[in-house]
PDB file of N, CA and C in Angstrom:
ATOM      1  N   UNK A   1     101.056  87.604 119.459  1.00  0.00           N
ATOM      2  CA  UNK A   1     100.092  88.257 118.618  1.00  0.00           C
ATOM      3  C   UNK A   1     100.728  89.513 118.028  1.00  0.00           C
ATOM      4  N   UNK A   2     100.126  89.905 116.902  1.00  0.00           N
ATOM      5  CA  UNK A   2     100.916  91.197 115.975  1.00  0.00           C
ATOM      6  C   UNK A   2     100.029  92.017 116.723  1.00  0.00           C
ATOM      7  N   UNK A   3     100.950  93.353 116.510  1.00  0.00           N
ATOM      8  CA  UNK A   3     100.044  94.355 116.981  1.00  0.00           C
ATOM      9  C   UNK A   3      98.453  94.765 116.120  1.00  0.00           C
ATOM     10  N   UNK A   4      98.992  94.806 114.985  1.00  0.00           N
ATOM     11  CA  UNK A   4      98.130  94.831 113.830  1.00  0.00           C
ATOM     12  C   UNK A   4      96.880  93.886 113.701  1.00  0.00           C
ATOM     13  N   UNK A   5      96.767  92.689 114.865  1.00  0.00           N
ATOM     14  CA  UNK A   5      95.656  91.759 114.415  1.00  0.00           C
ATOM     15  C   UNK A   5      94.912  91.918 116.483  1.00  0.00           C
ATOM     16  N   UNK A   6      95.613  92.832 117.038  1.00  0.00           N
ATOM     17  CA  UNK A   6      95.024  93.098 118.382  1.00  0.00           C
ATOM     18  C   UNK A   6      93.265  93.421 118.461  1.00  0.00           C
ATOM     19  N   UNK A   7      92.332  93.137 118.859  1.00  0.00           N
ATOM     20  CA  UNK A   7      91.373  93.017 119.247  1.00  0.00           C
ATOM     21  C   UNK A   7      90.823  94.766 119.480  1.00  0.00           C
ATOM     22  N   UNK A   8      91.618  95.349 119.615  1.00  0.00           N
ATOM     23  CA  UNK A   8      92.111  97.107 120.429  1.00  0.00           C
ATOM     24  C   UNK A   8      92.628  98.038 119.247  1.00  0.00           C
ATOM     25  N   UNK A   9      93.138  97.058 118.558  1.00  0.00           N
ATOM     26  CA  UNK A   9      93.325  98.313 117.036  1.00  0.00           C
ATOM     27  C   UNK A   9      92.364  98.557 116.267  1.00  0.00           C
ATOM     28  N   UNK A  10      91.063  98.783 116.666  1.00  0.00           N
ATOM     29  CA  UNK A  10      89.981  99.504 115.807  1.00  0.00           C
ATOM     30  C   UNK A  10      89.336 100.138 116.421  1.00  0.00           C
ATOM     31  N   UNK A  11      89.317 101.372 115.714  1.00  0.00           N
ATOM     32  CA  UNK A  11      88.271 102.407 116.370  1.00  0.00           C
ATOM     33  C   UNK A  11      86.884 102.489 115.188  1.00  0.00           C
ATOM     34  N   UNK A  12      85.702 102.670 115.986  1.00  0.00           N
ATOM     35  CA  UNK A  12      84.707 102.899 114.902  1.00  0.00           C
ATOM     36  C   UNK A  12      84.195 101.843 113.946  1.00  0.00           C
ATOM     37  N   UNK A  13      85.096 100.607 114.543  1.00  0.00           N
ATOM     38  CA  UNK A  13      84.795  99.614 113.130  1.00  0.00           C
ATOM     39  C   UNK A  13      85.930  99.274 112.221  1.00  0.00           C
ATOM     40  N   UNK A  14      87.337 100.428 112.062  1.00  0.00           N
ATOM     41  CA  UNK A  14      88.220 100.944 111.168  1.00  0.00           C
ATOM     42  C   UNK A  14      89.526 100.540 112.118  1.00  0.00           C
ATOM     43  N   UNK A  15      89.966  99.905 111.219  1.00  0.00           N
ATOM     44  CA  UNK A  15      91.316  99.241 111.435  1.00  0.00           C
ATOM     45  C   UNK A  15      92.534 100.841 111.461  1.00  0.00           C
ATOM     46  N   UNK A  16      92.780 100.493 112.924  1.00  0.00           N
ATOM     47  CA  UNK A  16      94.059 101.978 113.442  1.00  0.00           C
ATOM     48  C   UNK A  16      95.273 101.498 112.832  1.00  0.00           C
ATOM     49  N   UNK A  17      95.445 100.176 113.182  1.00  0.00           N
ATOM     50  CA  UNK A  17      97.181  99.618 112.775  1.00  0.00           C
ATOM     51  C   UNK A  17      97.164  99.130 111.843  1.00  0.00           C
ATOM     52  N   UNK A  18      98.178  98.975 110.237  1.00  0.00           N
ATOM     53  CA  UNK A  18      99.513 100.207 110.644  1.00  0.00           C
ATOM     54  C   UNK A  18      98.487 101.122 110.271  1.00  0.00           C
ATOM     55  N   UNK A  19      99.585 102.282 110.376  1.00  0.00           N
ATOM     56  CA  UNK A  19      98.867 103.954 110.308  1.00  0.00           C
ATOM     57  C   UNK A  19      98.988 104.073 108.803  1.00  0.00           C
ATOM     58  N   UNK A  20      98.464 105.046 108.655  1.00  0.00           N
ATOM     59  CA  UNK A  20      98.382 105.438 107.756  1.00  0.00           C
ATOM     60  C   UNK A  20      99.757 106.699 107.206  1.00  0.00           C
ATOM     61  N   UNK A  21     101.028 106.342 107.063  1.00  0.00           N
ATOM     62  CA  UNK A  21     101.953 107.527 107.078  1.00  0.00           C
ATOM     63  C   UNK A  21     101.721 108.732 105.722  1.00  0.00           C
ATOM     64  N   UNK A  22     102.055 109.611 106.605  1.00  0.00           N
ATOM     65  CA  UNK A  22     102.095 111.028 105.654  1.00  0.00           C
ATOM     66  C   UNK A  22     103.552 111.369 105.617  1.00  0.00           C
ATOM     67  N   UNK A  23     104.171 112.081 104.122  1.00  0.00           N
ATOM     68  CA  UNK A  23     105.303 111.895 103.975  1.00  0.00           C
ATOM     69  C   UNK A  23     105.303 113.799 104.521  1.00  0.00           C
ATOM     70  N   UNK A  24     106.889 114.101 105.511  1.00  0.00           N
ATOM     71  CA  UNK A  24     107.105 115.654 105.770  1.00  0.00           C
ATOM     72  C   UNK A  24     107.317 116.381 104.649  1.00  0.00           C
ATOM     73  N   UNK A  25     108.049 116.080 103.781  1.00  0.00           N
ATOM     74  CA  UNK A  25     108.752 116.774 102.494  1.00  0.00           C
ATOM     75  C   UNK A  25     108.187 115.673 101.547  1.00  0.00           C
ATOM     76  N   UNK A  26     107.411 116.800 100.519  1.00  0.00           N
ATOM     77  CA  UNK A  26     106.533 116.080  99.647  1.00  0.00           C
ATOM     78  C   UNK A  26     107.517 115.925  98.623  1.00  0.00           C
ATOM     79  N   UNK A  27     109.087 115.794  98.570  1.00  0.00           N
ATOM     80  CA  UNK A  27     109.757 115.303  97.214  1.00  0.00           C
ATOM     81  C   UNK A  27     110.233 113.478  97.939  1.00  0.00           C
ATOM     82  N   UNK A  28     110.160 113.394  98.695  1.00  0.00           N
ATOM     83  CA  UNK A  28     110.191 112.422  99.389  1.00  0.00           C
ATOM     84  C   UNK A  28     109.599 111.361  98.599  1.00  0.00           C
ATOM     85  N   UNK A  29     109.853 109.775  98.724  1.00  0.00           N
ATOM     86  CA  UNK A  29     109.268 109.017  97.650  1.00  0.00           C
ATOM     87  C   UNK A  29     107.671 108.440  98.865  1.00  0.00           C
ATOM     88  N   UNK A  30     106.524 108.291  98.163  1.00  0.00           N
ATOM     89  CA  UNK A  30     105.470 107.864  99.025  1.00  0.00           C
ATOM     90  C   UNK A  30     106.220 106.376  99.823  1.00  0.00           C
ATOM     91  N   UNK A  31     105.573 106.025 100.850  1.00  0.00           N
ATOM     92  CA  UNK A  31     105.964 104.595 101.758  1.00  0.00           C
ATOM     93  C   UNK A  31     105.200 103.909 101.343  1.00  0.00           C
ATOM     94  N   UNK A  32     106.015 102.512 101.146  1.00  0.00           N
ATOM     95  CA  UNK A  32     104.828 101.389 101.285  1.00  0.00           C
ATOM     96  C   UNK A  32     104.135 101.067 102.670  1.00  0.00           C
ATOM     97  N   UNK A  33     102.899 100.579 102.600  1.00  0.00           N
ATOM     98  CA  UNK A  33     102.769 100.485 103.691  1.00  0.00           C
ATOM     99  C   UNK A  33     102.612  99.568 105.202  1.00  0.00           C
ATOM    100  N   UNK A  34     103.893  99.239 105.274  1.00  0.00           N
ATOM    101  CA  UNK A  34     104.190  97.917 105.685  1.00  0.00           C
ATOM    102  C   UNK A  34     105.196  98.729 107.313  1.00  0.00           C
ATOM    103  N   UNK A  35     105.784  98.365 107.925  1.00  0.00           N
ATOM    104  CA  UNK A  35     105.897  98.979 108.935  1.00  0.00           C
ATOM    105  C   UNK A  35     107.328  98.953 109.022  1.00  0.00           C
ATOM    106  N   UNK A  36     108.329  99.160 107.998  1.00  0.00           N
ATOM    107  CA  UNK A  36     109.359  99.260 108.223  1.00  0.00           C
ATOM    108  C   UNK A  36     109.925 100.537 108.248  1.00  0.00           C
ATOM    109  N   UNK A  37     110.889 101.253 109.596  1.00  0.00           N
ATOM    110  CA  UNK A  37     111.133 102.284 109.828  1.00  0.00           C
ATOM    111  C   UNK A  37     111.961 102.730 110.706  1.00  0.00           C
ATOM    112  N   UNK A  38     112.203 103.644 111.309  1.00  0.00           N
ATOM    113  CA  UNK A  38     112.395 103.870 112.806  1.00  0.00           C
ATOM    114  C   UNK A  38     111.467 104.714 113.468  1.00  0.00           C
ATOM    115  N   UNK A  39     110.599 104.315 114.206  1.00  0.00           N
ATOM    116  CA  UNK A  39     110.075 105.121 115.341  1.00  0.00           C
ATOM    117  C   UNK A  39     110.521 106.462 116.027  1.00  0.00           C
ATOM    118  N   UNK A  40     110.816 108.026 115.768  1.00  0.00           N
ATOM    119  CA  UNK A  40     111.845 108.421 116.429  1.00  0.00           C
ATOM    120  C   UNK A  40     111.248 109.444 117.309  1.00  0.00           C
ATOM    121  N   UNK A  41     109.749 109.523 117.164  1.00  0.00           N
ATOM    122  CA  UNK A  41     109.030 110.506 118.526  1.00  0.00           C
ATOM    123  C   UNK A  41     107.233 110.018 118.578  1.00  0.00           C
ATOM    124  N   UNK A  42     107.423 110.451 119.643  1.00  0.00           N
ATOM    125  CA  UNK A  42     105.463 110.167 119.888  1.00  0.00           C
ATOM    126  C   UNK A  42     105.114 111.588 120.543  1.00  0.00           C
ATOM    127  N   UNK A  43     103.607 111.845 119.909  1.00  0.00           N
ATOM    128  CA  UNK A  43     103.392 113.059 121.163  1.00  0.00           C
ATOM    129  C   UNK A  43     102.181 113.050 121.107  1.00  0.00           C
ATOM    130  N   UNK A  44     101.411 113.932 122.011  1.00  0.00           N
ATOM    131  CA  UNK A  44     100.173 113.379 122.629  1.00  0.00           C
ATOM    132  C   UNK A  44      99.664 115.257 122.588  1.00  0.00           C
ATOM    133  N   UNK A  45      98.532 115.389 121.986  1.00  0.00           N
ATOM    134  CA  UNK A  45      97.617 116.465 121.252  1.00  0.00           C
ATOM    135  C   UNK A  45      96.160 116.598 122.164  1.00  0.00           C
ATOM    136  N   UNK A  46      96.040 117.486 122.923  1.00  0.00           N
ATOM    137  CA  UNK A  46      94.744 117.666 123.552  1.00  0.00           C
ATOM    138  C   UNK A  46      94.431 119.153 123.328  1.00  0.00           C
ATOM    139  N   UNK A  47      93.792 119.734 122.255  1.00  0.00           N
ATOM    140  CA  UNK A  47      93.268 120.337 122.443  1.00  0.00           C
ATOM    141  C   UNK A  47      91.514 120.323 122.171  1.00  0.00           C
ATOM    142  N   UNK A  48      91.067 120.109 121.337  1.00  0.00           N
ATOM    143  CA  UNK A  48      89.718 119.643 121.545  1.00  0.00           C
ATOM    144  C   UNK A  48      89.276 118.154 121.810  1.00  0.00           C
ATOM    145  N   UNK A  49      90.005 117.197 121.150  1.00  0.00           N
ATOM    146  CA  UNK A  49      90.157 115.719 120.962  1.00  0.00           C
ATOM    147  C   UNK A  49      91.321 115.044 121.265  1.00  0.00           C
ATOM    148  N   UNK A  50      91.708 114.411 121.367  1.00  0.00           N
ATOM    149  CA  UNK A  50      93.059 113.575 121.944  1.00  0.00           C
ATOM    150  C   UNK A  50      93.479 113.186 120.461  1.00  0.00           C
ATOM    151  N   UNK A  51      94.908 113.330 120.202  1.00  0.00           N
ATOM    152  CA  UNK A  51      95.574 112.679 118.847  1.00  0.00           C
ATOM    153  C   UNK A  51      96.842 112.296 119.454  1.00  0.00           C
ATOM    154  N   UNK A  52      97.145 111.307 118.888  1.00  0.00           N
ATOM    155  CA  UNK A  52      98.653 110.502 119.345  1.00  0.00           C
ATOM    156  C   UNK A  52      99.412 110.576 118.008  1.00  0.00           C
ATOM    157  N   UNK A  53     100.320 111.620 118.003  1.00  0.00           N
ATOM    158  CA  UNK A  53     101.587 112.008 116.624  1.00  0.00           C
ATOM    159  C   UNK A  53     102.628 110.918 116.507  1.00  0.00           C
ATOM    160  N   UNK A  54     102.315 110.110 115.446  1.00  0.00           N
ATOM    161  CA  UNK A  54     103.712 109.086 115.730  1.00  0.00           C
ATOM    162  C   UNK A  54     105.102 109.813 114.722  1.00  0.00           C
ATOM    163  N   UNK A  55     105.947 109.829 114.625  1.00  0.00           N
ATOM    164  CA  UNK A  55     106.973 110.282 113.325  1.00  0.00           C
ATOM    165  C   UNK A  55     108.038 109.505 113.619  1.00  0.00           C
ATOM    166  N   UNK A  56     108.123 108.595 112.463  1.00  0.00           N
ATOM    167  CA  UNK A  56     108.791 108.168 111.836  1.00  0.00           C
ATOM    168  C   UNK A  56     109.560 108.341 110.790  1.00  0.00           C
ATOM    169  N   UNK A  57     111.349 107.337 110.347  1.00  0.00           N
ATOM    170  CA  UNK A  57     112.333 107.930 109.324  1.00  0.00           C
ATOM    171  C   UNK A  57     112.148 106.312 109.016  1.00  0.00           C
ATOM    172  N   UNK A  58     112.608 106.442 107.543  1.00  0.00           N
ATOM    173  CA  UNK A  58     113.307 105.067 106.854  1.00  0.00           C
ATOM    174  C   UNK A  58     114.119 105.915 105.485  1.00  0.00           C
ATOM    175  N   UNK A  59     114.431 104.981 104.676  1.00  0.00           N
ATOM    176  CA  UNK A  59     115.508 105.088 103.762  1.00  0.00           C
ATOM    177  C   UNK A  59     114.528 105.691 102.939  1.00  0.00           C
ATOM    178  N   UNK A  60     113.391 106.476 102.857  1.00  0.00           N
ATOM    179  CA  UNK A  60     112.743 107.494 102.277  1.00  0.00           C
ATOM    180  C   UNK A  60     112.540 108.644 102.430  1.00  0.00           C
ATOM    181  N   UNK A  61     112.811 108.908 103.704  1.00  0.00           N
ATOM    182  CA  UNK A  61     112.433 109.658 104.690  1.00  0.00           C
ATOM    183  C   UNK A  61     111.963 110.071 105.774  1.00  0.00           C
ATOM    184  N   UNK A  62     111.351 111.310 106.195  1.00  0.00           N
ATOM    185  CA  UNK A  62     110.695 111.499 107.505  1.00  0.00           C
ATOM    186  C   UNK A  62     109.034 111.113 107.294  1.00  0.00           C
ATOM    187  N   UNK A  63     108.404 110.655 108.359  1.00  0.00           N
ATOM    188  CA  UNK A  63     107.073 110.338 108.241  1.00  0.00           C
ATOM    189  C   UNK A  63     105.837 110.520 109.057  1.00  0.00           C
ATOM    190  N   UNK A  64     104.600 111.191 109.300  1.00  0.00           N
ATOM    191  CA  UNK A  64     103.836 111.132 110.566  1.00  0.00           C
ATOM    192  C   UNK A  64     102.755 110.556 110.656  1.00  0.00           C
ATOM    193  N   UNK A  65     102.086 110.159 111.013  1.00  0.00           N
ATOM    194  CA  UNK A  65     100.788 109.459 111.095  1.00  0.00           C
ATOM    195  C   UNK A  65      99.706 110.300 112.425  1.00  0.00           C
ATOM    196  N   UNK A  66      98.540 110.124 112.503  1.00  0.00           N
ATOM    197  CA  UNK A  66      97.980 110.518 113.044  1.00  0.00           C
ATOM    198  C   UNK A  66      97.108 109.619 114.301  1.00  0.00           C
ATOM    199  N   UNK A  67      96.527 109.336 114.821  1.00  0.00           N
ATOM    200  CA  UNK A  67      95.897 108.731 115.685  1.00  0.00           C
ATOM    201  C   UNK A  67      94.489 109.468 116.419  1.00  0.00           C
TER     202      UNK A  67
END
């Protein structure tokens, strides 16, 4: 099974996977949004709500998504 068609990737009704990437350096070209990349950190955000930081690189650039 893809991750993307998991039973567990929706919150609220709203499809989580893929993310939605935000580009770091806005001269950067926008991503398509298909999941090709490298993965190169995760981090985990508690201060009022829980957020999971993904950032990602490809041949565009650096990238983060939110969770």
């Amino acid at each position: 099974m893809k991750l993307r068609d998991h039973p567990l990737m929706f919150h609220e009704g709203l499809r989580t996977w893929p993310p939605t990437w935000v580009c770091v350096n806005r001269t950067n070209k926008p991503i398509e949004q298909d999941e090709i990349g490298t993965l190169t950190e995760v981090s985990i955000r508690t201060l009022r709500d829980s957020w999971l930081i993904l950032w990602m690189n490809n041949h565009n650039g650096e990238y983060f998504a939110l969770f």
